[in-house]
PDB file of N, CA and C in Angstrom:
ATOM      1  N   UNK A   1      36.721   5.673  -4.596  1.00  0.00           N
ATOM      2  CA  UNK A   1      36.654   5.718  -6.045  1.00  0.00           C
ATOM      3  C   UNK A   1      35.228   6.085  -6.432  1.00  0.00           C
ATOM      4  N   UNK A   2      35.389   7.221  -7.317  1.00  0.00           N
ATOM      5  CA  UNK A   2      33.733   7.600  -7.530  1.00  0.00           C
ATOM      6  C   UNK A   2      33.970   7.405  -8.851  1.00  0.00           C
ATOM      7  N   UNK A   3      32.704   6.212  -9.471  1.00  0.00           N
ATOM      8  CA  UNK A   3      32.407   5.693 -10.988  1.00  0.00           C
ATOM      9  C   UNK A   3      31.667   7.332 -11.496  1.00  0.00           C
ATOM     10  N   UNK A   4      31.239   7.127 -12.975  1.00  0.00           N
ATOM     11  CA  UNK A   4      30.833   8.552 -13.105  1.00  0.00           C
ATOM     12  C   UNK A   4      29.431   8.026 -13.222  1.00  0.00           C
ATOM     13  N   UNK A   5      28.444   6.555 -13.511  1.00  0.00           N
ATOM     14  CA  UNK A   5      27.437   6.970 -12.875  1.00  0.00           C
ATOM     15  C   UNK A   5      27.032   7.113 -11.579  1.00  0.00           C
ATOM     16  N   UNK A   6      27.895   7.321 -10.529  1.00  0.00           N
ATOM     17  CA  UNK A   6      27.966   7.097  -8.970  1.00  0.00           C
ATOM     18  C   UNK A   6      27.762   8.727  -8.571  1.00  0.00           C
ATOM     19  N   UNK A   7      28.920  10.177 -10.323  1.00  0.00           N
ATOM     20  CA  UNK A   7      28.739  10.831  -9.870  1.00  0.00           C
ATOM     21  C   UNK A   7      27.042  11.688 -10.621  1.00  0.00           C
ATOM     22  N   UNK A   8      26.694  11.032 -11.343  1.00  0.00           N
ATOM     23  CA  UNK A   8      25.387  11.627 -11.822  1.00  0.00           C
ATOM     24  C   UNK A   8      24.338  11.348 -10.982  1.00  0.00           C
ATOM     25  N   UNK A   9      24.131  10.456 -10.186  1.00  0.00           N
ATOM     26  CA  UNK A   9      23.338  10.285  -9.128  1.00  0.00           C
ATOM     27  C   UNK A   9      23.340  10.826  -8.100  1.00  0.00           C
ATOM     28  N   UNK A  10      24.617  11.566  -7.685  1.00  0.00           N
ATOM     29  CA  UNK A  10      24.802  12.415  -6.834  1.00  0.00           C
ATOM     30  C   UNK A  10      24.205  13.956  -7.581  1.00  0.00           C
ATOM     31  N   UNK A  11      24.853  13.940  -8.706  1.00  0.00           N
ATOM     32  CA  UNK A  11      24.051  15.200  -9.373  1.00  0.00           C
ATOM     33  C   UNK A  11      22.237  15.083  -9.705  1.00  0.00           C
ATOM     34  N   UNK A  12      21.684  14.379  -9.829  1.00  0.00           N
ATOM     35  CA  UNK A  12      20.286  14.237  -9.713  1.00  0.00           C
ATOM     36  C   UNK A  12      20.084  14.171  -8.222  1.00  0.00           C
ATOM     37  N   UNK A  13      20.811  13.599  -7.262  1.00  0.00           N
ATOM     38  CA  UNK A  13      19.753  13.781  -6.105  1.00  0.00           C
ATOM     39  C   UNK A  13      20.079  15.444  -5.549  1.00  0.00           C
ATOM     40  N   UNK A  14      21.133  16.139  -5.835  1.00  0.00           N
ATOM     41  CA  UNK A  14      21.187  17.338  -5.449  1.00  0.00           C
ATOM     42  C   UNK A  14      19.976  18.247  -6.679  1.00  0.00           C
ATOM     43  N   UNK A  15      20.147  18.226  -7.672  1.00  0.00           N
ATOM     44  CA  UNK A  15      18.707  18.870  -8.405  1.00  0.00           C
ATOM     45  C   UNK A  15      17.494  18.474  -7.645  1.00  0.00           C
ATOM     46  N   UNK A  16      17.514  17.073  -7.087  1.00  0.00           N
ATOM     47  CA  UNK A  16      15.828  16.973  -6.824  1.00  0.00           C
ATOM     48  C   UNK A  16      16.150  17.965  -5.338  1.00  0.00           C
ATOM     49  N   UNK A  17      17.169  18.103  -4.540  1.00  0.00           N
ATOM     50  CA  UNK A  17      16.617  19.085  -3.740  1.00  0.00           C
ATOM     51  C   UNK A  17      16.751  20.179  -3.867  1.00  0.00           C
ATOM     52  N   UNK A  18      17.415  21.143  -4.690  1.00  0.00           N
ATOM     53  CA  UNK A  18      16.926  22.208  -5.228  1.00  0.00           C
ATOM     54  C   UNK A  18      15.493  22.650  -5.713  1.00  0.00           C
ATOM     55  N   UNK A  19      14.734  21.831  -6.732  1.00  0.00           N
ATOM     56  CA  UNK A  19      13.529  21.820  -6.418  1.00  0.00           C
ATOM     57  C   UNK A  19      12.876  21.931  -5.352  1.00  0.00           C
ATOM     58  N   UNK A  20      12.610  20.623  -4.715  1.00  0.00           N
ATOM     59  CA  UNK A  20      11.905  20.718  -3.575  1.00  0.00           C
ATOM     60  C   UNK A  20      12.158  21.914  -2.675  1.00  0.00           C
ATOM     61  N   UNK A  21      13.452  22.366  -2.695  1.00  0.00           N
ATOM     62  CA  UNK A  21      13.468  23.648  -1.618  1.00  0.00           C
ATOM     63  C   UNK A  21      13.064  24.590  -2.696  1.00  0.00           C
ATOM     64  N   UNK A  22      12.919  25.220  -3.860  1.00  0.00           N
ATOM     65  CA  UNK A  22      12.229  25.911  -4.343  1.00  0.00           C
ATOM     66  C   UNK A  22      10.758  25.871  -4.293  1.00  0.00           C
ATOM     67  N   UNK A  23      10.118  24.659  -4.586  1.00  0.00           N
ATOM     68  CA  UNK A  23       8.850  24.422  -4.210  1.00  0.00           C
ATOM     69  C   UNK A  23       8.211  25.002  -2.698  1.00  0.00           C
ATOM     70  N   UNK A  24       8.859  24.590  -2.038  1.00  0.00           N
ATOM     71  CA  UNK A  24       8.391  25.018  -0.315  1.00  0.00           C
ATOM     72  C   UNK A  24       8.672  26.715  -0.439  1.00  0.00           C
ATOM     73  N   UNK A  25       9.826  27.272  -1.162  1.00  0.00           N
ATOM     74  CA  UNK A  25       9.796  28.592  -0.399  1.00  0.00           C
ATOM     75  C   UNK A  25       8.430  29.486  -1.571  1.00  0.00           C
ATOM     76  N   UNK A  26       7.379  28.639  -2.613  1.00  0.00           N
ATOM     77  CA  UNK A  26       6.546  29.540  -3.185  1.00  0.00           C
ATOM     78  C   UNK A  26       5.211  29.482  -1.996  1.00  0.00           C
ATOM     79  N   UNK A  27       4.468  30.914  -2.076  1.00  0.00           N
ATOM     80  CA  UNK A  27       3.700  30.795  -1.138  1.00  0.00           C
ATOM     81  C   UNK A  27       2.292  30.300  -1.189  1.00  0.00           C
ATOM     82  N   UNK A  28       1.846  29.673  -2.551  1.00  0.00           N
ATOM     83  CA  UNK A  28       1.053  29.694  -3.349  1.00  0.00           C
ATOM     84  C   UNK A  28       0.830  27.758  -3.154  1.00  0.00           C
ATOM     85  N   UNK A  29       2.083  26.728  -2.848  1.00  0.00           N
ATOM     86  CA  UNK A  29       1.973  25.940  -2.611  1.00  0.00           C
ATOM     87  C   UNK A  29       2.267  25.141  -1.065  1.00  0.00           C
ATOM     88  N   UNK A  30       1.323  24.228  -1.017  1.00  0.00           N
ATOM     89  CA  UNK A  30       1.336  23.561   0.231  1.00  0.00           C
ATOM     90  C   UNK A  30       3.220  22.817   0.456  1.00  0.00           C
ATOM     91  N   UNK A  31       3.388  22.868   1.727  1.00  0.00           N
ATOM     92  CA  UNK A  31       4.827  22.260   2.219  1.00  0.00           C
ATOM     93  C   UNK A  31       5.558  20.993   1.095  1.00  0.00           C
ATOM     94  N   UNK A  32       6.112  20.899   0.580  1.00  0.00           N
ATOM     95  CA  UNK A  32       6.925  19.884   0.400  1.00  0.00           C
ATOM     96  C   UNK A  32       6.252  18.502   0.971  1.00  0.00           C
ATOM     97  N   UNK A  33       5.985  17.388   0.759  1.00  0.00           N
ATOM     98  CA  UNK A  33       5.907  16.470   1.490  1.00  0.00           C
ATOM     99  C   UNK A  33       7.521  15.695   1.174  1.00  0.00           C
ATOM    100  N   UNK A  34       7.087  14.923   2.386  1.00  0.00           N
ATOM    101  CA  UNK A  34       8.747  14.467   3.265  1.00  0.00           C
ATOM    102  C   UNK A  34       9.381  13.427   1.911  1.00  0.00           C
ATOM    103  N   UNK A  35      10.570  13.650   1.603  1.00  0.00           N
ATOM    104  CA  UNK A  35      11.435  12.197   1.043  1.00  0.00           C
ATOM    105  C   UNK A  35      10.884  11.293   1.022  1.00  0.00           C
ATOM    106  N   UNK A  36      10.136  10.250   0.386  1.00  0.00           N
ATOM    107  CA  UNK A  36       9.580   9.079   0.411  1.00  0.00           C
ATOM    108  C   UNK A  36       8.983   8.634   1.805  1.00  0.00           C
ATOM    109  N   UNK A  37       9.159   7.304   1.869  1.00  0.00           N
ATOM    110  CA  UNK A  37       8.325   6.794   2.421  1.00  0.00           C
ATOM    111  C   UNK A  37       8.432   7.170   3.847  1.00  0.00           C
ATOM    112  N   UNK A  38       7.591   6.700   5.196  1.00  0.00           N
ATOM    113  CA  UNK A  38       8.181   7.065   6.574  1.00  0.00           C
ATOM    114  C   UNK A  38       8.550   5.618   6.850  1.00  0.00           C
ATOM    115  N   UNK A  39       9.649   5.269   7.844  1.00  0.00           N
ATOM    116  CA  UNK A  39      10.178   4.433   7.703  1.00  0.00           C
ATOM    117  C   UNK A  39       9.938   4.093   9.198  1.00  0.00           C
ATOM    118  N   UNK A  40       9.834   2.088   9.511  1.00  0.00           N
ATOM    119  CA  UNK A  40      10.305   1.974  10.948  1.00  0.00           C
ATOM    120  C   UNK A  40      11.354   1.327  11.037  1.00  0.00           C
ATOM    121  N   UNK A  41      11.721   1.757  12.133  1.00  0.00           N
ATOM    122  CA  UNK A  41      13.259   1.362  12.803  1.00  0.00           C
ATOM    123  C   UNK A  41      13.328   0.093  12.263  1.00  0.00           C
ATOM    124  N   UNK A  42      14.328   0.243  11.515  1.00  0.00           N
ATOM    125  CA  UNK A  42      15.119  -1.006  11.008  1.00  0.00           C
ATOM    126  C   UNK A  42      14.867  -1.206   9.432  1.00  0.00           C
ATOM    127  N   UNK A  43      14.135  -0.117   8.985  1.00  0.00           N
ATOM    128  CA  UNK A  43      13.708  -0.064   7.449  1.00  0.00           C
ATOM    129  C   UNK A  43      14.540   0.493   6.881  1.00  0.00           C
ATOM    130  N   UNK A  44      15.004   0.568   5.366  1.00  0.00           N
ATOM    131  CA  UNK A  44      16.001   1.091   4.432  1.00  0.00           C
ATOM    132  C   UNK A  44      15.314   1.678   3.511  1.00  0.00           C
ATOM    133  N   UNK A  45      15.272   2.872   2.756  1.00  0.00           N
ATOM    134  CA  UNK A  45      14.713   2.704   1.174  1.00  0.00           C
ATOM    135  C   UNK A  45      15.846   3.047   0.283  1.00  0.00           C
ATOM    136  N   UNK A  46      16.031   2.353  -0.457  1.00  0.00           N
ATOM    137  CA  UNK A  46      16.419   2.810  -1.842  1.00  0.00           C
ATOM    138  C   UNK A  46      16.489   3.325  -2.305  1.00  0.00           C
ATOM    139  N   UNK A  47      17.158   4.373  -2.863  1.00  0.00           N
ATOM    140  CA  UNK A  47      17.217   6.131  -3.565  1.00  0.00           C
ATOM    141  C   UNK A  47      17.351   6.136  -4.713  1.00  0.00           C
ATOM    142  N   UNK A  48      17.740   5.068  -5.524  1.00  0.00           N
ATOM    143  CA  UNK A  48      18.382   4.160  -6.570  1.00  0.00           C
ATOM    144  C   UNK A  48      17.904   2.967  -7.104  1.00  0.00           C
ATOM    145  N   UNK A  49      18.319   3.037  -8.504  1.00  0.00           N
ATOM    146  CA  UNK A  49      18.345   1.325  -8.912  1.00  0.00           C
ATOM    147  C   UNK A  49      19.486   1.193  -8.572  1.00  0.00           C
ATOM    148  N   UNK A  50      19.721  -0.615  -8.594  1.00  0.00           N
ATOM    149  CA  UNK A  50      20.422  -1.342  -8.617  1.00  0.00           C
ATOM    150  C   UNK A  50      20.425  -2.952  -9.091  1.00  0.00           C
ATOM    151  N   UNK A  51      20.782  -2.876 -10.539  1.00  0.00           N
ATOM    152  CA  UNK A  51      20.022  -4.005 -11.099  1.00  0.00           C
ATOM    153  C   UNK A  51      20.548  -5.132 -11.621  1.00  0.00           C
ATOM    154  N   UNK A  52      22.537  -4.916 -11.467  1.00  0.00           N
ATOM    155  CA  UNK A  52      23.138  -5.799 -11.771  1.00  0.00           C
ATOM    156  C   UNK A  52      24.692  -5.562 -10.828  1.00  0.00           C
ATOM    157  N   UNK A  53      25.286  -6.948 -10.714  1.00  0.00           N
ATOM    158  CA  UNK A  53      26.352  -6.726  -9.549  1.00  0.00           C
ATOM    159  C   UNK A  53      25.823  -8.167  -8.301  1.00  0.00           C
ATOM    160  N   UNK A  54      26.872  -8.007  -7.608  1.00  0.00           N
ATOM    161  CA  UNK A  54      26.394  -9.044  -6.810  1.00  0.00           C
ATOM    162  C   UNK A  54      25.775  -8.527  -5.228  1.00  0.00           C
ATOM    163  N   UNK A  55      25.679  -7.044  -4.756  1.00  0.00           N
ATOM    164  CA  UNK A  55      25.294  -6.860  -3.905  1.00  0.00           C
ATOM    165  C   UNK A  55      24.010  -6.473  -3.625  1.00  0.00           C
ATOM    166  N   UNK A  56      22.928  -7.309  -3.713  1.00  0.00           N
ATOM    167  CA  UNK A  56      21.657  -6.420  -4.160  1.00  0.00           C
ATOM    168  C   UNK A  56      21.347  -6.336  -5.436  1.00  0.00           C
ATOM    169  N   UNK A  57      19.907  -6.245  -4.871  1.00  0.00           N
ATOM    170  CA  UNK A  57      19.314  -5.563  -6.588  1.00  0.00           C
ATOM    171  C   UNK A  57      17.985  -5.464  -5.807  1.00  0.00           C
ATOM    172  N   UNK A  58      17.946  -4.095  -6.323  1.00  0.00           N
ATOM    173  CA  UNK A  58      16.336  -3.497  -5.791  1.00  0.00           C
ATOM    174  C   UNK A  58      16.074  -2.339  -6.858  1.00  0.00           C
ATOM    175  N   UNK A  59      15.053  -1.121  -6.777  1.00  0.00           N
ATOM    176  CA  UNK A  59      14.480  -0.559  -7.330  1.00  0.00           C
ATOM    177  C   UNK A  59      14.520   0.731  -6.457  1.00  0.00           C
ATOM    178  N   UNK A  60      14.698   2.022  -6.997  1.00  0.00           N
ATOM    179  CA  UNK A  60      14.397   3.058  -6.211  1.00  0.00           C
ATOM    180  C   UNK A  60      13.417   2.894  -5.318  1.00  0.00           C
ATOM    181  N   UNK A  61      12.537   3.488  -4.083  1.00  0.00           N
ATOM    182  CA  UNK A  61      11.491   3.178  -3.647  1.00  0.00           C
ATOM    183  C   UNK A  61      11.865   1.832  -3.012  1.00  0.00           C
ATOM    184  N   UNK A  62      11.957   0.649  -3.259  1.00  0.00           N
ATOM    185  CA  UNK A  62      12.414  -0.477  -2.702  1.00  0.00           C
ATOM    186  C   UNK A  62      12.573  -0.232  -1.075  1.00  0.00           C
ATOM    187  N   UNK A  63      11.957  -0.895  -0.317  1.00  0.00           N
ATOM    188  CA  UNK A  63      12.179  -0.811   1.046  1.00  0.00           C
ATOM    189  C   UNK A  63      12.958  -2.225   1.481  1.00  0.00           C
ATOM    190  N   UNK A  64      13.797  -2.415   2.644  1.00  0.00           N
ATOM    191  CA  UNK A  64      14.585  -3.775   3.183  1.00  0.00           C
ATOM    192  C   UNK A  64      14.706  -3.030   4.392  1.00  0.00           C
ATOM    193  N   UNK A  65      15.036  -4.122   5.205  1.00  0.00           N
ATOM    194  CA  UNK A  65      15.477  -4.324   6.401  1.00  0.00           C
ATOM    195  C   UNK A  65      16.636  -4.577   6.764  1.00  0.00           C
ATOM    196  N   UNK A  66      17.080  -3.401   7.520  1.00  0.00           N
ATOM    197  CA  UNK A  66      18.969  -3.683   7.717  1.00  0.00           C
ATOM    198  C   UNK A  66      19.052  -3.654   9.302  1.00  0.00           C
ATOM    199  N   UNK A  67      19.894  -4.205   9.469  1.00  0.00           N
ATOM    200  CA  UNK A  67      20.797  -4.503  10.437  1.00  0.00           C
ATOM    201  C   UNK A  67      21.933  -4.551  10.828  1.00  0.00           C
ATOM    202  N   UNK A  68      22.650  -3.644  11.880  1.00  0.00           N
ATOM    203  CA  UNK A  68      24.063  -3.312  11.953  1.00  0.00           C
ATOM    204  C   UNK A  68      24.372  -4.903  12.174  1.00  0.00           C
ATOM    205  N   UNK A  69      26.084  -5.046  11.298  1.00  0.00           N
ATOM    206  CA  UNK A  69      26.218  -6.222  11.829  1.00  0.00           C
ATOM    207  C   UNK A  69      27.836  -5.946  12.990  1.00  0.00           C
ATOM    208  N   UNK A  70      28.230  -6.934  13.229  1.00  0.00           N
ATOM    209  CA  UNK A  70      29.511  -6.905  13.956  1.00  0.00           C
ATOM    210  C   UNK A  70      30.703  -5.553  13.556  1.00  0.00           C
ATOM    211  N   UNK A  71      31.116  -6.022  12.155  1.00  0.00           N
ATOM    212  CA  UNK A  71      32.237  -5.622  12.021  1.00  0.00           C
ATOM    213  C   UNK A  71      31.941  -3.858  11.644  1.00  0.00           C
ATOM    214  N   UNK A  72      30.485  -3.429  11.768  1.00  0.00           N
ATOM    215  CA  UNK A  72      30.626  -2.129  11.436  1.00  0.00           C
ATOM    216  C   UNK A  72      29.808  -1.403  10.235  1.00  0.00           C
ATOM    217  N   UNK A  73      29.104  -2.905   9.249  1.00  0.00           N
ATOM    218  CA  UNK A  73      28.958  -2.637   8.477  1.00  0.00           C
ATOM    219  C   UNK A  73      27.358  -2.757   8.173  1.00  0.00           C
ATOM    220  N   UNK A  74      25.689  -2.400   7.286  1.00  0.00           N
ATOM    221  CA  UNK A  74      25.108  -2.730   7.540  1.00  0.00           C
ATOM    222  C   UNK A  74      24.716  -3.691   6.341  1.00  0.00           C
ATOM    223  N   UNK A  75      23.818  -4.915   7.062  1.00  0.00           N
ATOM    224  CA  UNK A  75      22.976  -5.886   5.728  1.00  0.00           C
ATOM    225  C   UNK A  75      21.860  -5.319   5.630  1.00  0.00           C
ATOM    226  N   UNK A  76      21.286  -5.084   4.632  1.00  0.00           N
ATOM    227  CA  UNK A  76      19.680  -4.974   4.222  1.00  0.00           C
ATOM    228  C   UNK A  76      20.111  -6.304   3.830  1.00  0.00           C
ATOM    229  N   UNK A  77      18.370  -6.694   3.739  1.00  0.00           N
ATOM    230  CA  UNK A  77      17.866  -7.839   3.020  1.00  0.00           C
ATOM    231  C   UNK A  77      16.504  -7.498   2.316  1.00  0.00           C
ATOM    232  N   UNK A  78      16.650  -7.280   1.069  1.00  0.00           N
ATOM    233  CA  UNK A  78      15.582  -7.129   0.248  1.00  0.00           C
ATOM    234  C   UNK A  78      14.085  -7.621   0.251  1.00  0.00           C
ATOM    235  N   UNK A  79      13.458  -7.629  -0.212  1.00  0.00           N
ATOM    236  CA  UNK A  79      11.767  -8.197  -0.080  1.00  0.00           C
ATOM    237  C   UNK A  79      12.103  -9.580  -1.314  1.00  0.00           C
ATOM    238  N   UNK A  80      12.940  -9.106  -2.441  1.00  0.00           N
ATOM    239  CA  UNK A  80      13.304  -9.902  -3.656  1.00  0.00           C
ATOM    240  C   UNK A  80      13.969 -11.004  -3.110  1.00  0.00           C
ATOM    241  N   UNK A  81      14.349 -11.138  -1.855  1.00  0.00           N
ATOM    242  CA  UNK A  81      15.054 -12.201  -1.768  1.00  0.00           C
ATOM    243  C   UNK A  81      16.944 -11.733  -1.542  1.00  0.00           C
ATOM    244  N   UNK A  82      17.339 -10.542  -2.084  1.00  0.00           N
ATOM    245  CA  UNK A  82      18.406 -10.540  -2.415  1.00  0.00           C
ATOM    246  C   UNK A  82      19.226  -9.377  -0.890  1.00  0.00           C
ATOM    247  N   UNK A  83      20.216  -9.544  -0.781  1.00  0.00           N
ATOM    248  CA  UNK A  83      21.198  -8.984   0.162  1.00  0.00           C
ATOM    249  C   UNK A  83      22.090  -7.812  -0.280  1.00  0.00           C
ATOM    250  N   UNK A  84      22.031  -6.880   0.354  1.00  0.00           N
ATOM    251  CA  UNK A  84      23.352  -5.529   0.343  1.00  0.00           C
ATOM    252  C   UNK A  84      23.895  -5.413   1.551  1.00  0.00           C
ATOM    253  N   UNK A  85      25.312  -5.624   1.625  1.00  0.00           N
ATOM    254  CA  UNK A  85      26.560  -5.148   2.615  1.00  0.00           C
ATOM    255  C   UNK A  85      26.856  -4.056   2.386  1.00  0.00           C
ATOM    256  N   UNK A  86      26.828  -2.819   3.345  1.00  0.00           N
ATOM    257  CA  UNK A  86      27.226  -1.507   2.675  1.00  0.00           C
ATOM    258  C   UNK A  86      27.853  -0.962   4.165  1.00  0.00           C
ATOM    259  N   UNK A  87      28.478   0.066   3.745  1.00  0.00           N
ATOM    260  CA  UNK A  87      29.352   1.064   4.817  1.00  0.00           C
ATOM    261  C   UNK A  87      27.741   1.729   5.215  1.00  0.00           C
ATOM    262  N   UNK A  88      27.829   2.379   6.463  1.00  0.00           N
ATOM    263  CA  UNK A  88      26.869   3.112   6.806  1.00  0.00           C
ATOM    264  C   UNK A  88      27.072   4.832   7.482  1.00  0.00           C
ATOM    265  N   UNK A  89      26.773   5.557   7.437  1.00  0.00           N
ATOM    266  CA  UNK A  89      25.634   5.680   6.138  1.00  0.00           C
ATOM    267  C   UNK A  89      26.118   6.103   5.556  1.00  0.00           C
ATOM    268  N   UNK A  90      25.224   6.151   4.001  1.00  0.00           N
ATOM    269  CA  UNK A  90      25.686   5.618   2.950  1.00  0.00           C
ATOM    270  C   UNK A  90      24.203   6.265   2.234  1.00  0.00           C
ATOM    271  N   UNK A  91      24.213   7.831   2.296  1.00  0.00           N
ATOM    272  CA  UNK A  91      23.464   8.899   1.902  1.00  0.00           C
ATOM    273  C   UNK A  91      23.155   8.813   0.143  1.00  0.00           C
ATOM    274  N   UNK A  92      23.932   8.471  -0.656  1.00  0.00           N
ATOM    275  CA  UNK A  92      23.755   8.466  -1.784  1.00  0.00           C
ATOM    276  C   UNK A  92      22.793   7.359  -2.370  1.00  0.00           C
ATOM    277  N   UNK A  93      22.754   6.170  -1.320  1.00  0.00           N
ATOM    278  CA  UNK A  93      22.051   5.205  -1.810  1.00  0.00           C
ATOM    279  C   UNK A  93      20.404   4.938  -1.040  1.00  0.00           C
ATOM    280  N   UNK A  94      21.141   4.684   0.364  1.00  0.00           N
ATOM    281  CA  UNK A  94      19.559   4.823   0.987  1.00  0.00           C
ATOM    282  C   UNK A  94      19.600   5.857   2.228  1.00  0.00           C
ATOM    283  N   UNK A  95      18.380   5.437   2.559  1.00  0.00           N
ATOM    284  CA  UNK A  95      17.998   6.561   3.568  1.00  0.00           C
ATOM    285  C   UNK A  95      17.390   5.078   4.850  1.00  0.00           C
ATOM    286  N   UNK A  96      17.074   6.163   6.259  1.00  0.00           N
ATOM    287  CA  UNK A  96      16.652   5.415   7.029  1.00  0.00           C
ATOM    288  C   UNK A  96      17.375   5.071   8.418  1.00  0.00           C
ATOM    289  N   UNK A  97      17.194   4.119   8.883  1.00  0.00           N
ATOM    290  CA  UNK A  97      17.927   3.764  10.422  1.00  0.00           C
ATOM    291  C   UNK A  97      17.643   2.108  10.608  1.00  0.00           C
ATOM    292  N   UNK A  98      19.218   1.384  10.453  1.00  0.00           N
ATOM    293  CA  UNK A  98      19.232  -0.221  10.429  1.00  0.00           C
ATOM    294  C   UNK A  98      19.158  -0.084  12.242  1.00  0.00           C
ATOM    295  N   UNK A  99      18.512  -1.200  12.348  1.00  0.00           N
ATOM    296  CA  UNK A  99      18.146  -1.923  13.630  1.00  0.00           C
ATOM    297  C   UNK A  99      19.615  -2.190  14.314  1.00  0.00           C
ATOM    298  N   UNK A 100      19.460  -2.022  15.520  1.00  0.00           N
ATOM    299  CA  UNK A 100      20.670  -2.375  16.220  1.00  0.00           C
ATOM    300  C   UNK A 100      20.755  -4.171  15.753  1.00  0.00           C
ATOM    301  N   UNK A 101      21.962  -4.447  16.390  1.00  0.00           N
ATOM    302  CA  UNK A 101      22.139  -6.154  16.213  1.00  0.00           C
ATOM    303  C   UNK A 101      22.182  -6.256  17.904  1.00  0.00           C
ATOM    304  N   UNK A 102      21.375  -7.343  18.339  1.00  0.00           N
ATOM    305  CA  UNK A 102      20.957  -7.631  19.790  1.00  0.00           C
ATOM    306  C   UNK A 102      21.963  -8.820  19.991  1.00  0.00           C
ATOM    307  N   UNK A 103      22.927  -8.755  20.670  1.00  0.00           N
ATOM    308  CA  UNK A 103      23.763 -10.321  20.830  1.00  0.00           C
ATOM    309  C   UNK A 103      23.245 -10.557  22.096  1.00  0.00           C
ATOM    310  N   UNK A 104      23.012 -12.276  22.146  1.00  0.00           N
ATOM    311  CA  UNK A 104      22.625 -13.300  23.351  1.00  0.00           C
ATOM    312  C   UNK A 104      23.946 -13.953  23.457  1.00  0.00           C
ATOM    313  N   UNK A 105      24.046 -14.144  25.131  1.00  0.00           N
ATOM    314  CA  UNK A 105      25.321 -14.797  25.854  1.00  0.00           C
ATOM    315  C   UNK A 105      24.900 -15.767  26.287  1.00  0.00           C
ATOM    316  N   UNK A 106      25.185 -17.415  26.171  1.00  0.00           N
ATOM    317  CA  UNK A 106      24.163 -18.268  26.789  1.00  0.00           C
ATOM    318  C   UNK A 106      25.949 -18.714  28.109  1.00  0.00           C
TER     319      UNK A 106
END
């Protein structure tokens, strides 16, 4: 089910790369610098707000830490304190690479 602000966000992040690939092909300016932030393994960013609902709430830019869990699916956990369960990946919202989940057998 795609909400219609689910599909305007898809339409703004395709304009911002039209730009940016217009930008890089003038010869007059330096490369594009990369999509936000550089990320380490196990970092998320945010592409988006998200400011009401029960899964999360962060800020575009917003960085968390995810982790594949069992059933398939990944958790970030926010800096705010707050949690997102999401399908992965999950291009429209964040970017990045969740940490494997390490299971111990005692």
């Amino acid at each position: 089910i795609h909400s219609f602000g689910h599909h305007k966000l898809h339409q703004a992040h395709q304009a911002a790369a039209l730009k940016v690939g217009a930008k890089s092909q003038r010869a007059d300016l330096p490369d594009a610098s990369p999509p936000g932030p550089i990320l380490a393994d196990g970092e998320i960013v945010a592409l988006a707000d998200r400011t009401v609902g029960e899964n999360g709430f962060f800020r575009a830019g917003d960085i968390g830490q995810a982790n594949w869990q069992e059933d398939g699916s990944v958790r970030i956990n926010w800096r705010n304190g707050s949690t997102t369960k999401t399908a992965w990946p999950n291009h429209s919202w964040y970017r990045g690479k969740p940490r494997k989940t390490v299971h111990t057998f005692i």
